[in-house]
N, C-alpha and C. Protein backbone atom coordinates (compact mmCIF):
# COMPACT_ATOMS: atom_id res chain seq x y z
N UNK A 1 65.68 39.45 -17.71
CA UNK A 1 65.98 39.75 -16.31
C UNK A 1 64.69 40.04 -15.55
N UNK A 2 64.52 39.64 -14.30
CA UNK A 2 63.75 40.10 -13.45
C UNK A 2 63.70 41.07 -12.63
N UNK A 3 62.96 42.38 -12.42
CA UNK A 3 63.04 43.09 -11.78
C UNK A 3 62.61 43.04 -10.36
N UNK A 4 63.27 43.17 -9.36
CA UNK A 4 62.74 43.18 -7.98
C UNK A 4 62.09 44.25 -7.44
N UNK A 5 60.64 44.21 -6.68
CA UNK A 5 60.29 45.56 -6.08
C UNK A 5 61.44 45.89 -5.01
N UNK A 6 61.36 47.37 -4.96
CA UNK A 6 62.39 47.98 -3.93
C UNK A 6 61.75 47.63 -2.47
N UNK A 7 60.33 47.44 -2.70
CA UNK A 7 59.64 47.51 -0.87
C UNK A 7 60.45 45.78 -0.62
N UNK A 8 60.74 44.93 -1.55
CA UNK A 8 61.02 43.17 -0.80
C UNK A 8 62.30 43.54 0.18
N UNK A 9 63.17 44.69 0.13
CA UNK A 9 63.95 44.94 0.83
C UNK A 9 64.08 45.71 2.34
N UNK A 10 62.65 46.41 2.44
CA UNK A 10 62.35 47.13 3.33
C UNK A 10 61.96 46.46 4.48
N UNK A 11 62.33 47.19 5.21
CA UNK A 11 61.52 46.38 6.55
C UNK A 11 60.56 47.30 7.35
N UNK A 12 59.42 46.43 7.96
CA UNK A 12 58.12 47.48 8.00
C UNK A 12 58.27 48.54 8.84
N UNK A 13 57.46 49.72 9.29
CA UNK A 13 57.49 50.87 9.59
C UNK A 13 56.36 50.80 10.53
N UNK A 14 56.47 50.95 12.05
CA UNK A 14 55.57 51.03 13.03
C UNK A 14 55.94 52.64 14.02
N UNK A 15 55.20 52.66 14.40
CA UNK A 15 54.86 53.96 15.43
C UNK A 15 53.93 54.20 16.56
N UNK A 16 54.38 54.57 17.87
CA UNK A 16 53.41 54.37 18.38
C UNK A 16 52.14 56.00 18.24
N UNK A 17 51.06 56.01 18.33
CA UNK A 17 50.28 57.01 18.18
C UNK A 17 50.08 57.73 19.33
N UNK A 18 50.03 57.01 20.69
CA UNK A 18 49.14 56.99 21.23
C UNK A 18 49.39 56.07 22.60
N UNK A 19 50.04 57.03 23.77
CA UNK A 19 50.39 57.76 24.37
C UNK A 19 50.99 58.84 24.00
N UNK A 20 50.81 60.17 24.10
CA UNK A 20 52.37 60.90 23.90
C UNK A 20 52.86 61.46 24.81
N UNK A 21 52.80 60.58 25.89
CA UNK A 21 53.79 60.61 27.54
C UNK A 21 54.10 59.35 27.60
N UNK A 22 55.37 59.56 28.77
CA UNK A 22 55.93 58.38 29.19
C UNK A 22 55.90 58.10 30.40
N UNK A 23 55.10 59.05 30.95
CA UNK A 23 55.36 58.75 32.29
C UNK A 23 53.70 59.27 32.88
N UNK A 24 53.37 58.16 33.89
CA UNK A 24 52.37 58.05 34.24
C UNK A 24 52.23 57.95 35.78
N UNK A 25 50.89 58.46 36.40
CA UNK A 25 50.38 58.46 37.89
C UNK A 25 49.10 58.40 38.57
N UNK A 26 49.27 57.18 38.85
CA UNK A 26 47.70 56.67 39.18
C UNK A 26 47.12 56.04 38.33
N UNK A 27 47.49 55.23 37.63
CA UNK A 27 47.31 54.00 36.56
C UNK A 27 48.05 52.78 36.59
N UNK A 28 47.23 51.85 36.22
CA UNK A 28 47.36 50.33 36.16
C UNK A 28 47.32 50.08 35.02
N UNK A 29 47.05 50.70 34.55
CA UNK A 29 47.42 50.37 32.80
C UNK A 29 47.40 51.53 31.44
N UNK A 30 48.09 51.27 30.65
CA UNK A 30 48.11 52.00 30.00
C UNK A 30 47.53 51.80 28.24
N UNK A 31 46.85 52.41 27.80
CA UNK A 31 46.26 51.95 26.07
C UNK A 31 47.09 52.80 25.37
N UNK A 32 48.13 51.65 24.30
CA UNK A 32 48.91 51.96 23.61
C UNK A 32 48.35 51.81 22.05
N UNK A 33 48.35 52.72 21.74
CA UNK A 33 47.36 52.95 20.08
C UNK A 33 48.89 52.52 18.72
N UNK A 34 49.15 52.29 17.95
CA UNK A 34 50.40 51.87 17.16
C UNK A 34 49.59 51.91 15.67
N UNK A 35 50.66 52.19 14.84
CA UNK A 35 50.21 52.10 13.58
C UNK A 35 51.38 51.19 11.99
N UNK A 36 50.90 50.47 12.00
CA UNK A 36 52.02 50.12 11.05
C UNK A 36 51.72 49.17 9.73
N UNK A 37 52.09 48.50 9.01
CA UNK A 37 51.20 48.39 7.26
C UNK A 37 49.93 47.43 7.79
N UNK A 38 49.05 47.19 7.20
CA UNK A 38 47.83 46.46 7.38
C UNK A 38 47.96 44.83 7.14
N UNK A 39 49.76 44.64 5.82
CA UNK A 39 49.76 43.22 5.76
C UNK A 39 50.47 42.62 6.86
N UNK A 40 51.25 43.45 7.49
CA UNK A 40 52.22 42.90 8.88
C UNK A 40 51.77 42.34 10.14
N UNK A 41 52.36 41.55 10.81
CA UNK A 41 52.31 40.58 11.81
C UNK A 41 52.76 41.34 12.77
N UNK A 42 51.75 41.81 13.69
CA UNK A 42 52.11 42.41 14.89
C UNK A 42 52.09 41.67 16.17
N UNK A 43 53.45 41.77 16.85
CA UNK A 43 53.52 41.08 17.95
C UNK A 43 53.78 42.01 19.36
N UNK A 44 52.97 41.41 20.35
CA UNK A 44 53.53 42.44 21.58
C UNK A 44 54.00 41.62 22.46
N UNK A 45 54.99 41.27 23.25
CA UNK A 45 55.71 39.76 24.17
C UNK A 45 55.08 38.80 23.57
N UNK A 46 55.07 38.23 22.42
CA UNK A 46 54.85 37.03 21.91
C UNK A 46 53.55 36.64 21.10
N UNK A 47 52.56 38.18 21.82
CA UNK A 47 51.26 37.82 21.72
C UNK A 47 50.65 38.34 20.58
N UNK A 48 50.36 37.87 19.30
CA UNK A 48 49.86 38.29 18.33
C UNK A 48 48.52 39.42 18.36
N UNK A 49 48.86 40.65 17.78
CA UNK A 49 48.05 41.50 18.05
C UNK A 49 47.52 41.99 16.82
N UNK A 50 46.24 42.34 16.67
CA UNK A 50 45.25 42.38 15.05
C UNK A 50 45.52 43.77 15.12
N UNK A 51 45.35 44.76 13.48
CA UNK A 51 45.32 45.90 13.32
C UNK A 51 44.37 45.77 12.26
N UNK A 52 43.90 46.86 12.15
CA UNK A 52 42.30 47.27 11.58
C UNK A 52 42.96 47.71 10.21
N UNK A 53 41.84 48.29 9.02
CA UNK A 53 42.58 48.04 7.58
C UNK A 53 43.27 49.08 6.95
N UNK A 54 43.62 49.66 8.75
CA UNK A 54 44.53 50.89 8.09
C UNK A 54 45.45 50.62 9.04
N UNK A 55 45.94 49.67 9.92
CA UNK A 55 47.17 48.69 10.19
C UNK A 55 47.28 49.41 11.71
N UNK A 56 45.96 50.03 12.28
CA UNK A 56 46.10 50.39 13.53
C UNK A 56 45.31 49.21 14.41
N UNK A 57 47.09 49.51 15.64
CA UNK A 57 46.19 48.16 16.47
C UNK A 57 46.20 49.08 17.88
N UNK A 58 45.60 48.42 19.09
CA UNK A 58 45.60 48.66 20.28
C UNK A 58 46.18 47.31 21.30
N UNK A 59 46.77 48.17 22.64
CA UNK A 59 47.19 47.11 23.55
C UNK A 59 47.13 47.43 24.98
N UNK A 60 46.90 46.95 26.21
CA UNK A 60 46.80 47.83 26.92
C UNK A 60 47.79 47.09 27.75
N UNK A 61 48.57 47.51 28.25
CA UNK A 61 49.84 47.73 28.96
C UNK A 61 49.98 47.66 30.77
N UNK A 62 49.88 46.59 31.01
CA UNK A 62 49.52 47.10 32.54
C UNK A 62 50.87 47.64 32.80
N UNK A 63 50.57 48.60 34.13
CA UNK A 63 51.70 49.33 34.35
C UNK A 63 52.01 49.11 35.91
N UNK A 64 53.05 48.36 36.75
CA UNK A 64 53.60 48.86 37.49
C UNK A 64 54.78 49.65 38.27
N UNK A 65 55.04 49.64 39.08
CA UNK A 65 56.10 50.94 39.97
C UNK A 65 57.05 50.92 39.14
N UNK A 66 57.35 51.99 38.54
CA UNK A 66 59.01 52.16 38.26
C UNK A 66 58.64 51.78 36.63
N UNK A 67 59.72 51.19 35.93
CA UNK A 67 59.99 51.36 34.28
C UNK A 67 59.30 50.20 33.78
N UNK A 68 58.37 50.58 32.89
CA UNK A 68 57.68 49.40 31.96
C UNK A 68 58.30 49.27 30.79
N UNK A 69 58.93 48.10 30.43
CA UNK A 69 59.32 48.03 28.90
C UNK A 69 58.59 47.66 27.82
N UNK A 70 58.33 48.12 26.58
CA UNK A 70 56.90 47.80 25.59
C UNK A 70 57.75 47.39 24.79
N UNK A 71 58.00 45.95 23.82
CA UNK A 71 58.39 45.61 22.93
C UNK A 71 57.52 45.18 21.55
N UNK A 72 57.63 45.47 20.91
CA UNK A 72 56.33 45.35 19.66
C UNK A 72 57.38 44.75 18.92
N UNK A 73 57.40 43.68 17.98
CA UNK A 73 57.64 43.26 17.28
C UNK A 73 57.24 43.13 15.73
N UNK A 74 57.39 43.67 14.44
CA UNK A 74 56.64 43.89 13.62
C UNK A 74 56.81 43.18 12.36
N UNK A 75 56.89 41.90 11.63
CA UNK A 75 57.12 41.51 10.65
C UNK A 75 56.40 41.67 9.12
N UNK A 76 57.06 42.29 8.18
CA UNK A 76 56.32 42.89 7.41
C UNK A 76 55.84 41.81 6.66
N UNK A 77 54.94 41.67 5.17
CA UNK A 77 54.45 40.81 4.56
C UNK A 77 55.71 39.99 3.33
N UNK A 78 57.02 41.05 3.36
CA UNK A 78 58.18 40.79 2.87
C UNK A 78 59.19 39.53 4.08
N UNK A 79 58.51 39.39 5.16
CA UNK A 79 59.39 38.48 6.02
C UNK A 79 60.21 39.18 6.61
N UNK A 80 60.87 40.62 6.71
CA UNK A 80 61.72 41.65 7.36
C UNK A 80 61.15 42.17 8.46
N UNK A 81 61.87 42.24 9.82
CA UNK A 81 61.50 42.55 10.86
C UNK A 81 62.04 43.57 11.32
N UNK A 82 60.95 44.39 12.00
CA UNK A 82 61.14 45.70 12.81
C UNK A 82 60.65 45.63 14.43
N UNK A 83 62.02 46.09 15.62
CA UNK A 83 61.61 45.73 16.84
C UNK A 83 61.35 47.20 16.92
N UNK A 84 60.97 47.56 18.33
CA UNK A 84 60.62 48.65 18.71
C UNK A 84 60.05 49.06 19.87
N UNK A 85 61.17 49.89 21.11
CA UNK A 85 61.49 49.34 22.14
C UNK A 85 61.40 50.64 22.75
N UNK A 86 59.61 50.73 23.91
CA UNK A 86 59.57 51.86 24.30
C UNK A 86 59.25 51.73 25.92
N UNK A 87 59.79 52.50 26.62
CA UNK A 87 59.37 52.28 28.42
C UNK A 87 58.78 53.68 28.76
N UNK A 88 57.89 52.66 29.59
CA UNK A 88 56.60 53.79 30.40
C UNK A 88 57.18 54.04 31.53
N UNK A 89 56.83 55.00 32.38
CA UNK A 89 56.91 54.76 33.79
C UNK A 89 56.32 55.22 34.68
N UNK A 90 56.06 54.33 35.65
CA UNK A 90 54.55 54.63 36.86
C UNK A 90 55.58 55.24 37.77
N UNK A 91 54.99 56.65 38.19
CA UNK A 91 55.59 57.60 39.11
C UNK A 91 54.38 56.93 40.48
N UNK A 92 54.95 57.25 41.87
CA UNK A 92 54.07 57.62 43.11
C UNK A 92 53.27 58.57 42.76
């Protein structure tokens, strides 16, 4: 019999670091710091984003009036996907 690792079932584990507000004033953009495994495929709206070899990446977020939605997309090195779905928002 073959034994399967327990991680081929998991699906990856992201976080953001970095903001720890959601709400912002007097900014056009925002730098979103994230952390998640070093073998995973990080995506932000489509756009493939690199993480360093401890699986932290950066993004910067432009921000206008009212609710920003941040979607990160995270596919681990197992092929299992993790979304992860956070909104900013630019106050007056």
């Amino acid at each position: 019999k073959k034994l399967l690792s327990c991680f081929a079932f998991l699906h990856p584990k992201v976080e953001i670091l970095s903001p720890d507000t959601d709400v912002f004033k007097n900014q056009d953009r925002v730098r979103i710091v994230g952390q998640t495994e070093k073998e995973a495929v990080v995506k932000i709206f489509g756009e493939r984003i690199y993480q360093n070899d401890k699986g932290i990446f950066n993004y910067d977020l432009p921000l206008k009036q009212g609710k920003n939605t941040l979607n990160i997309e995270v596919i681990g090195a197992n092929g299992k996907k993790t979304t992860l779905k956070k909104v900013y928002i630019l106050v007056e």
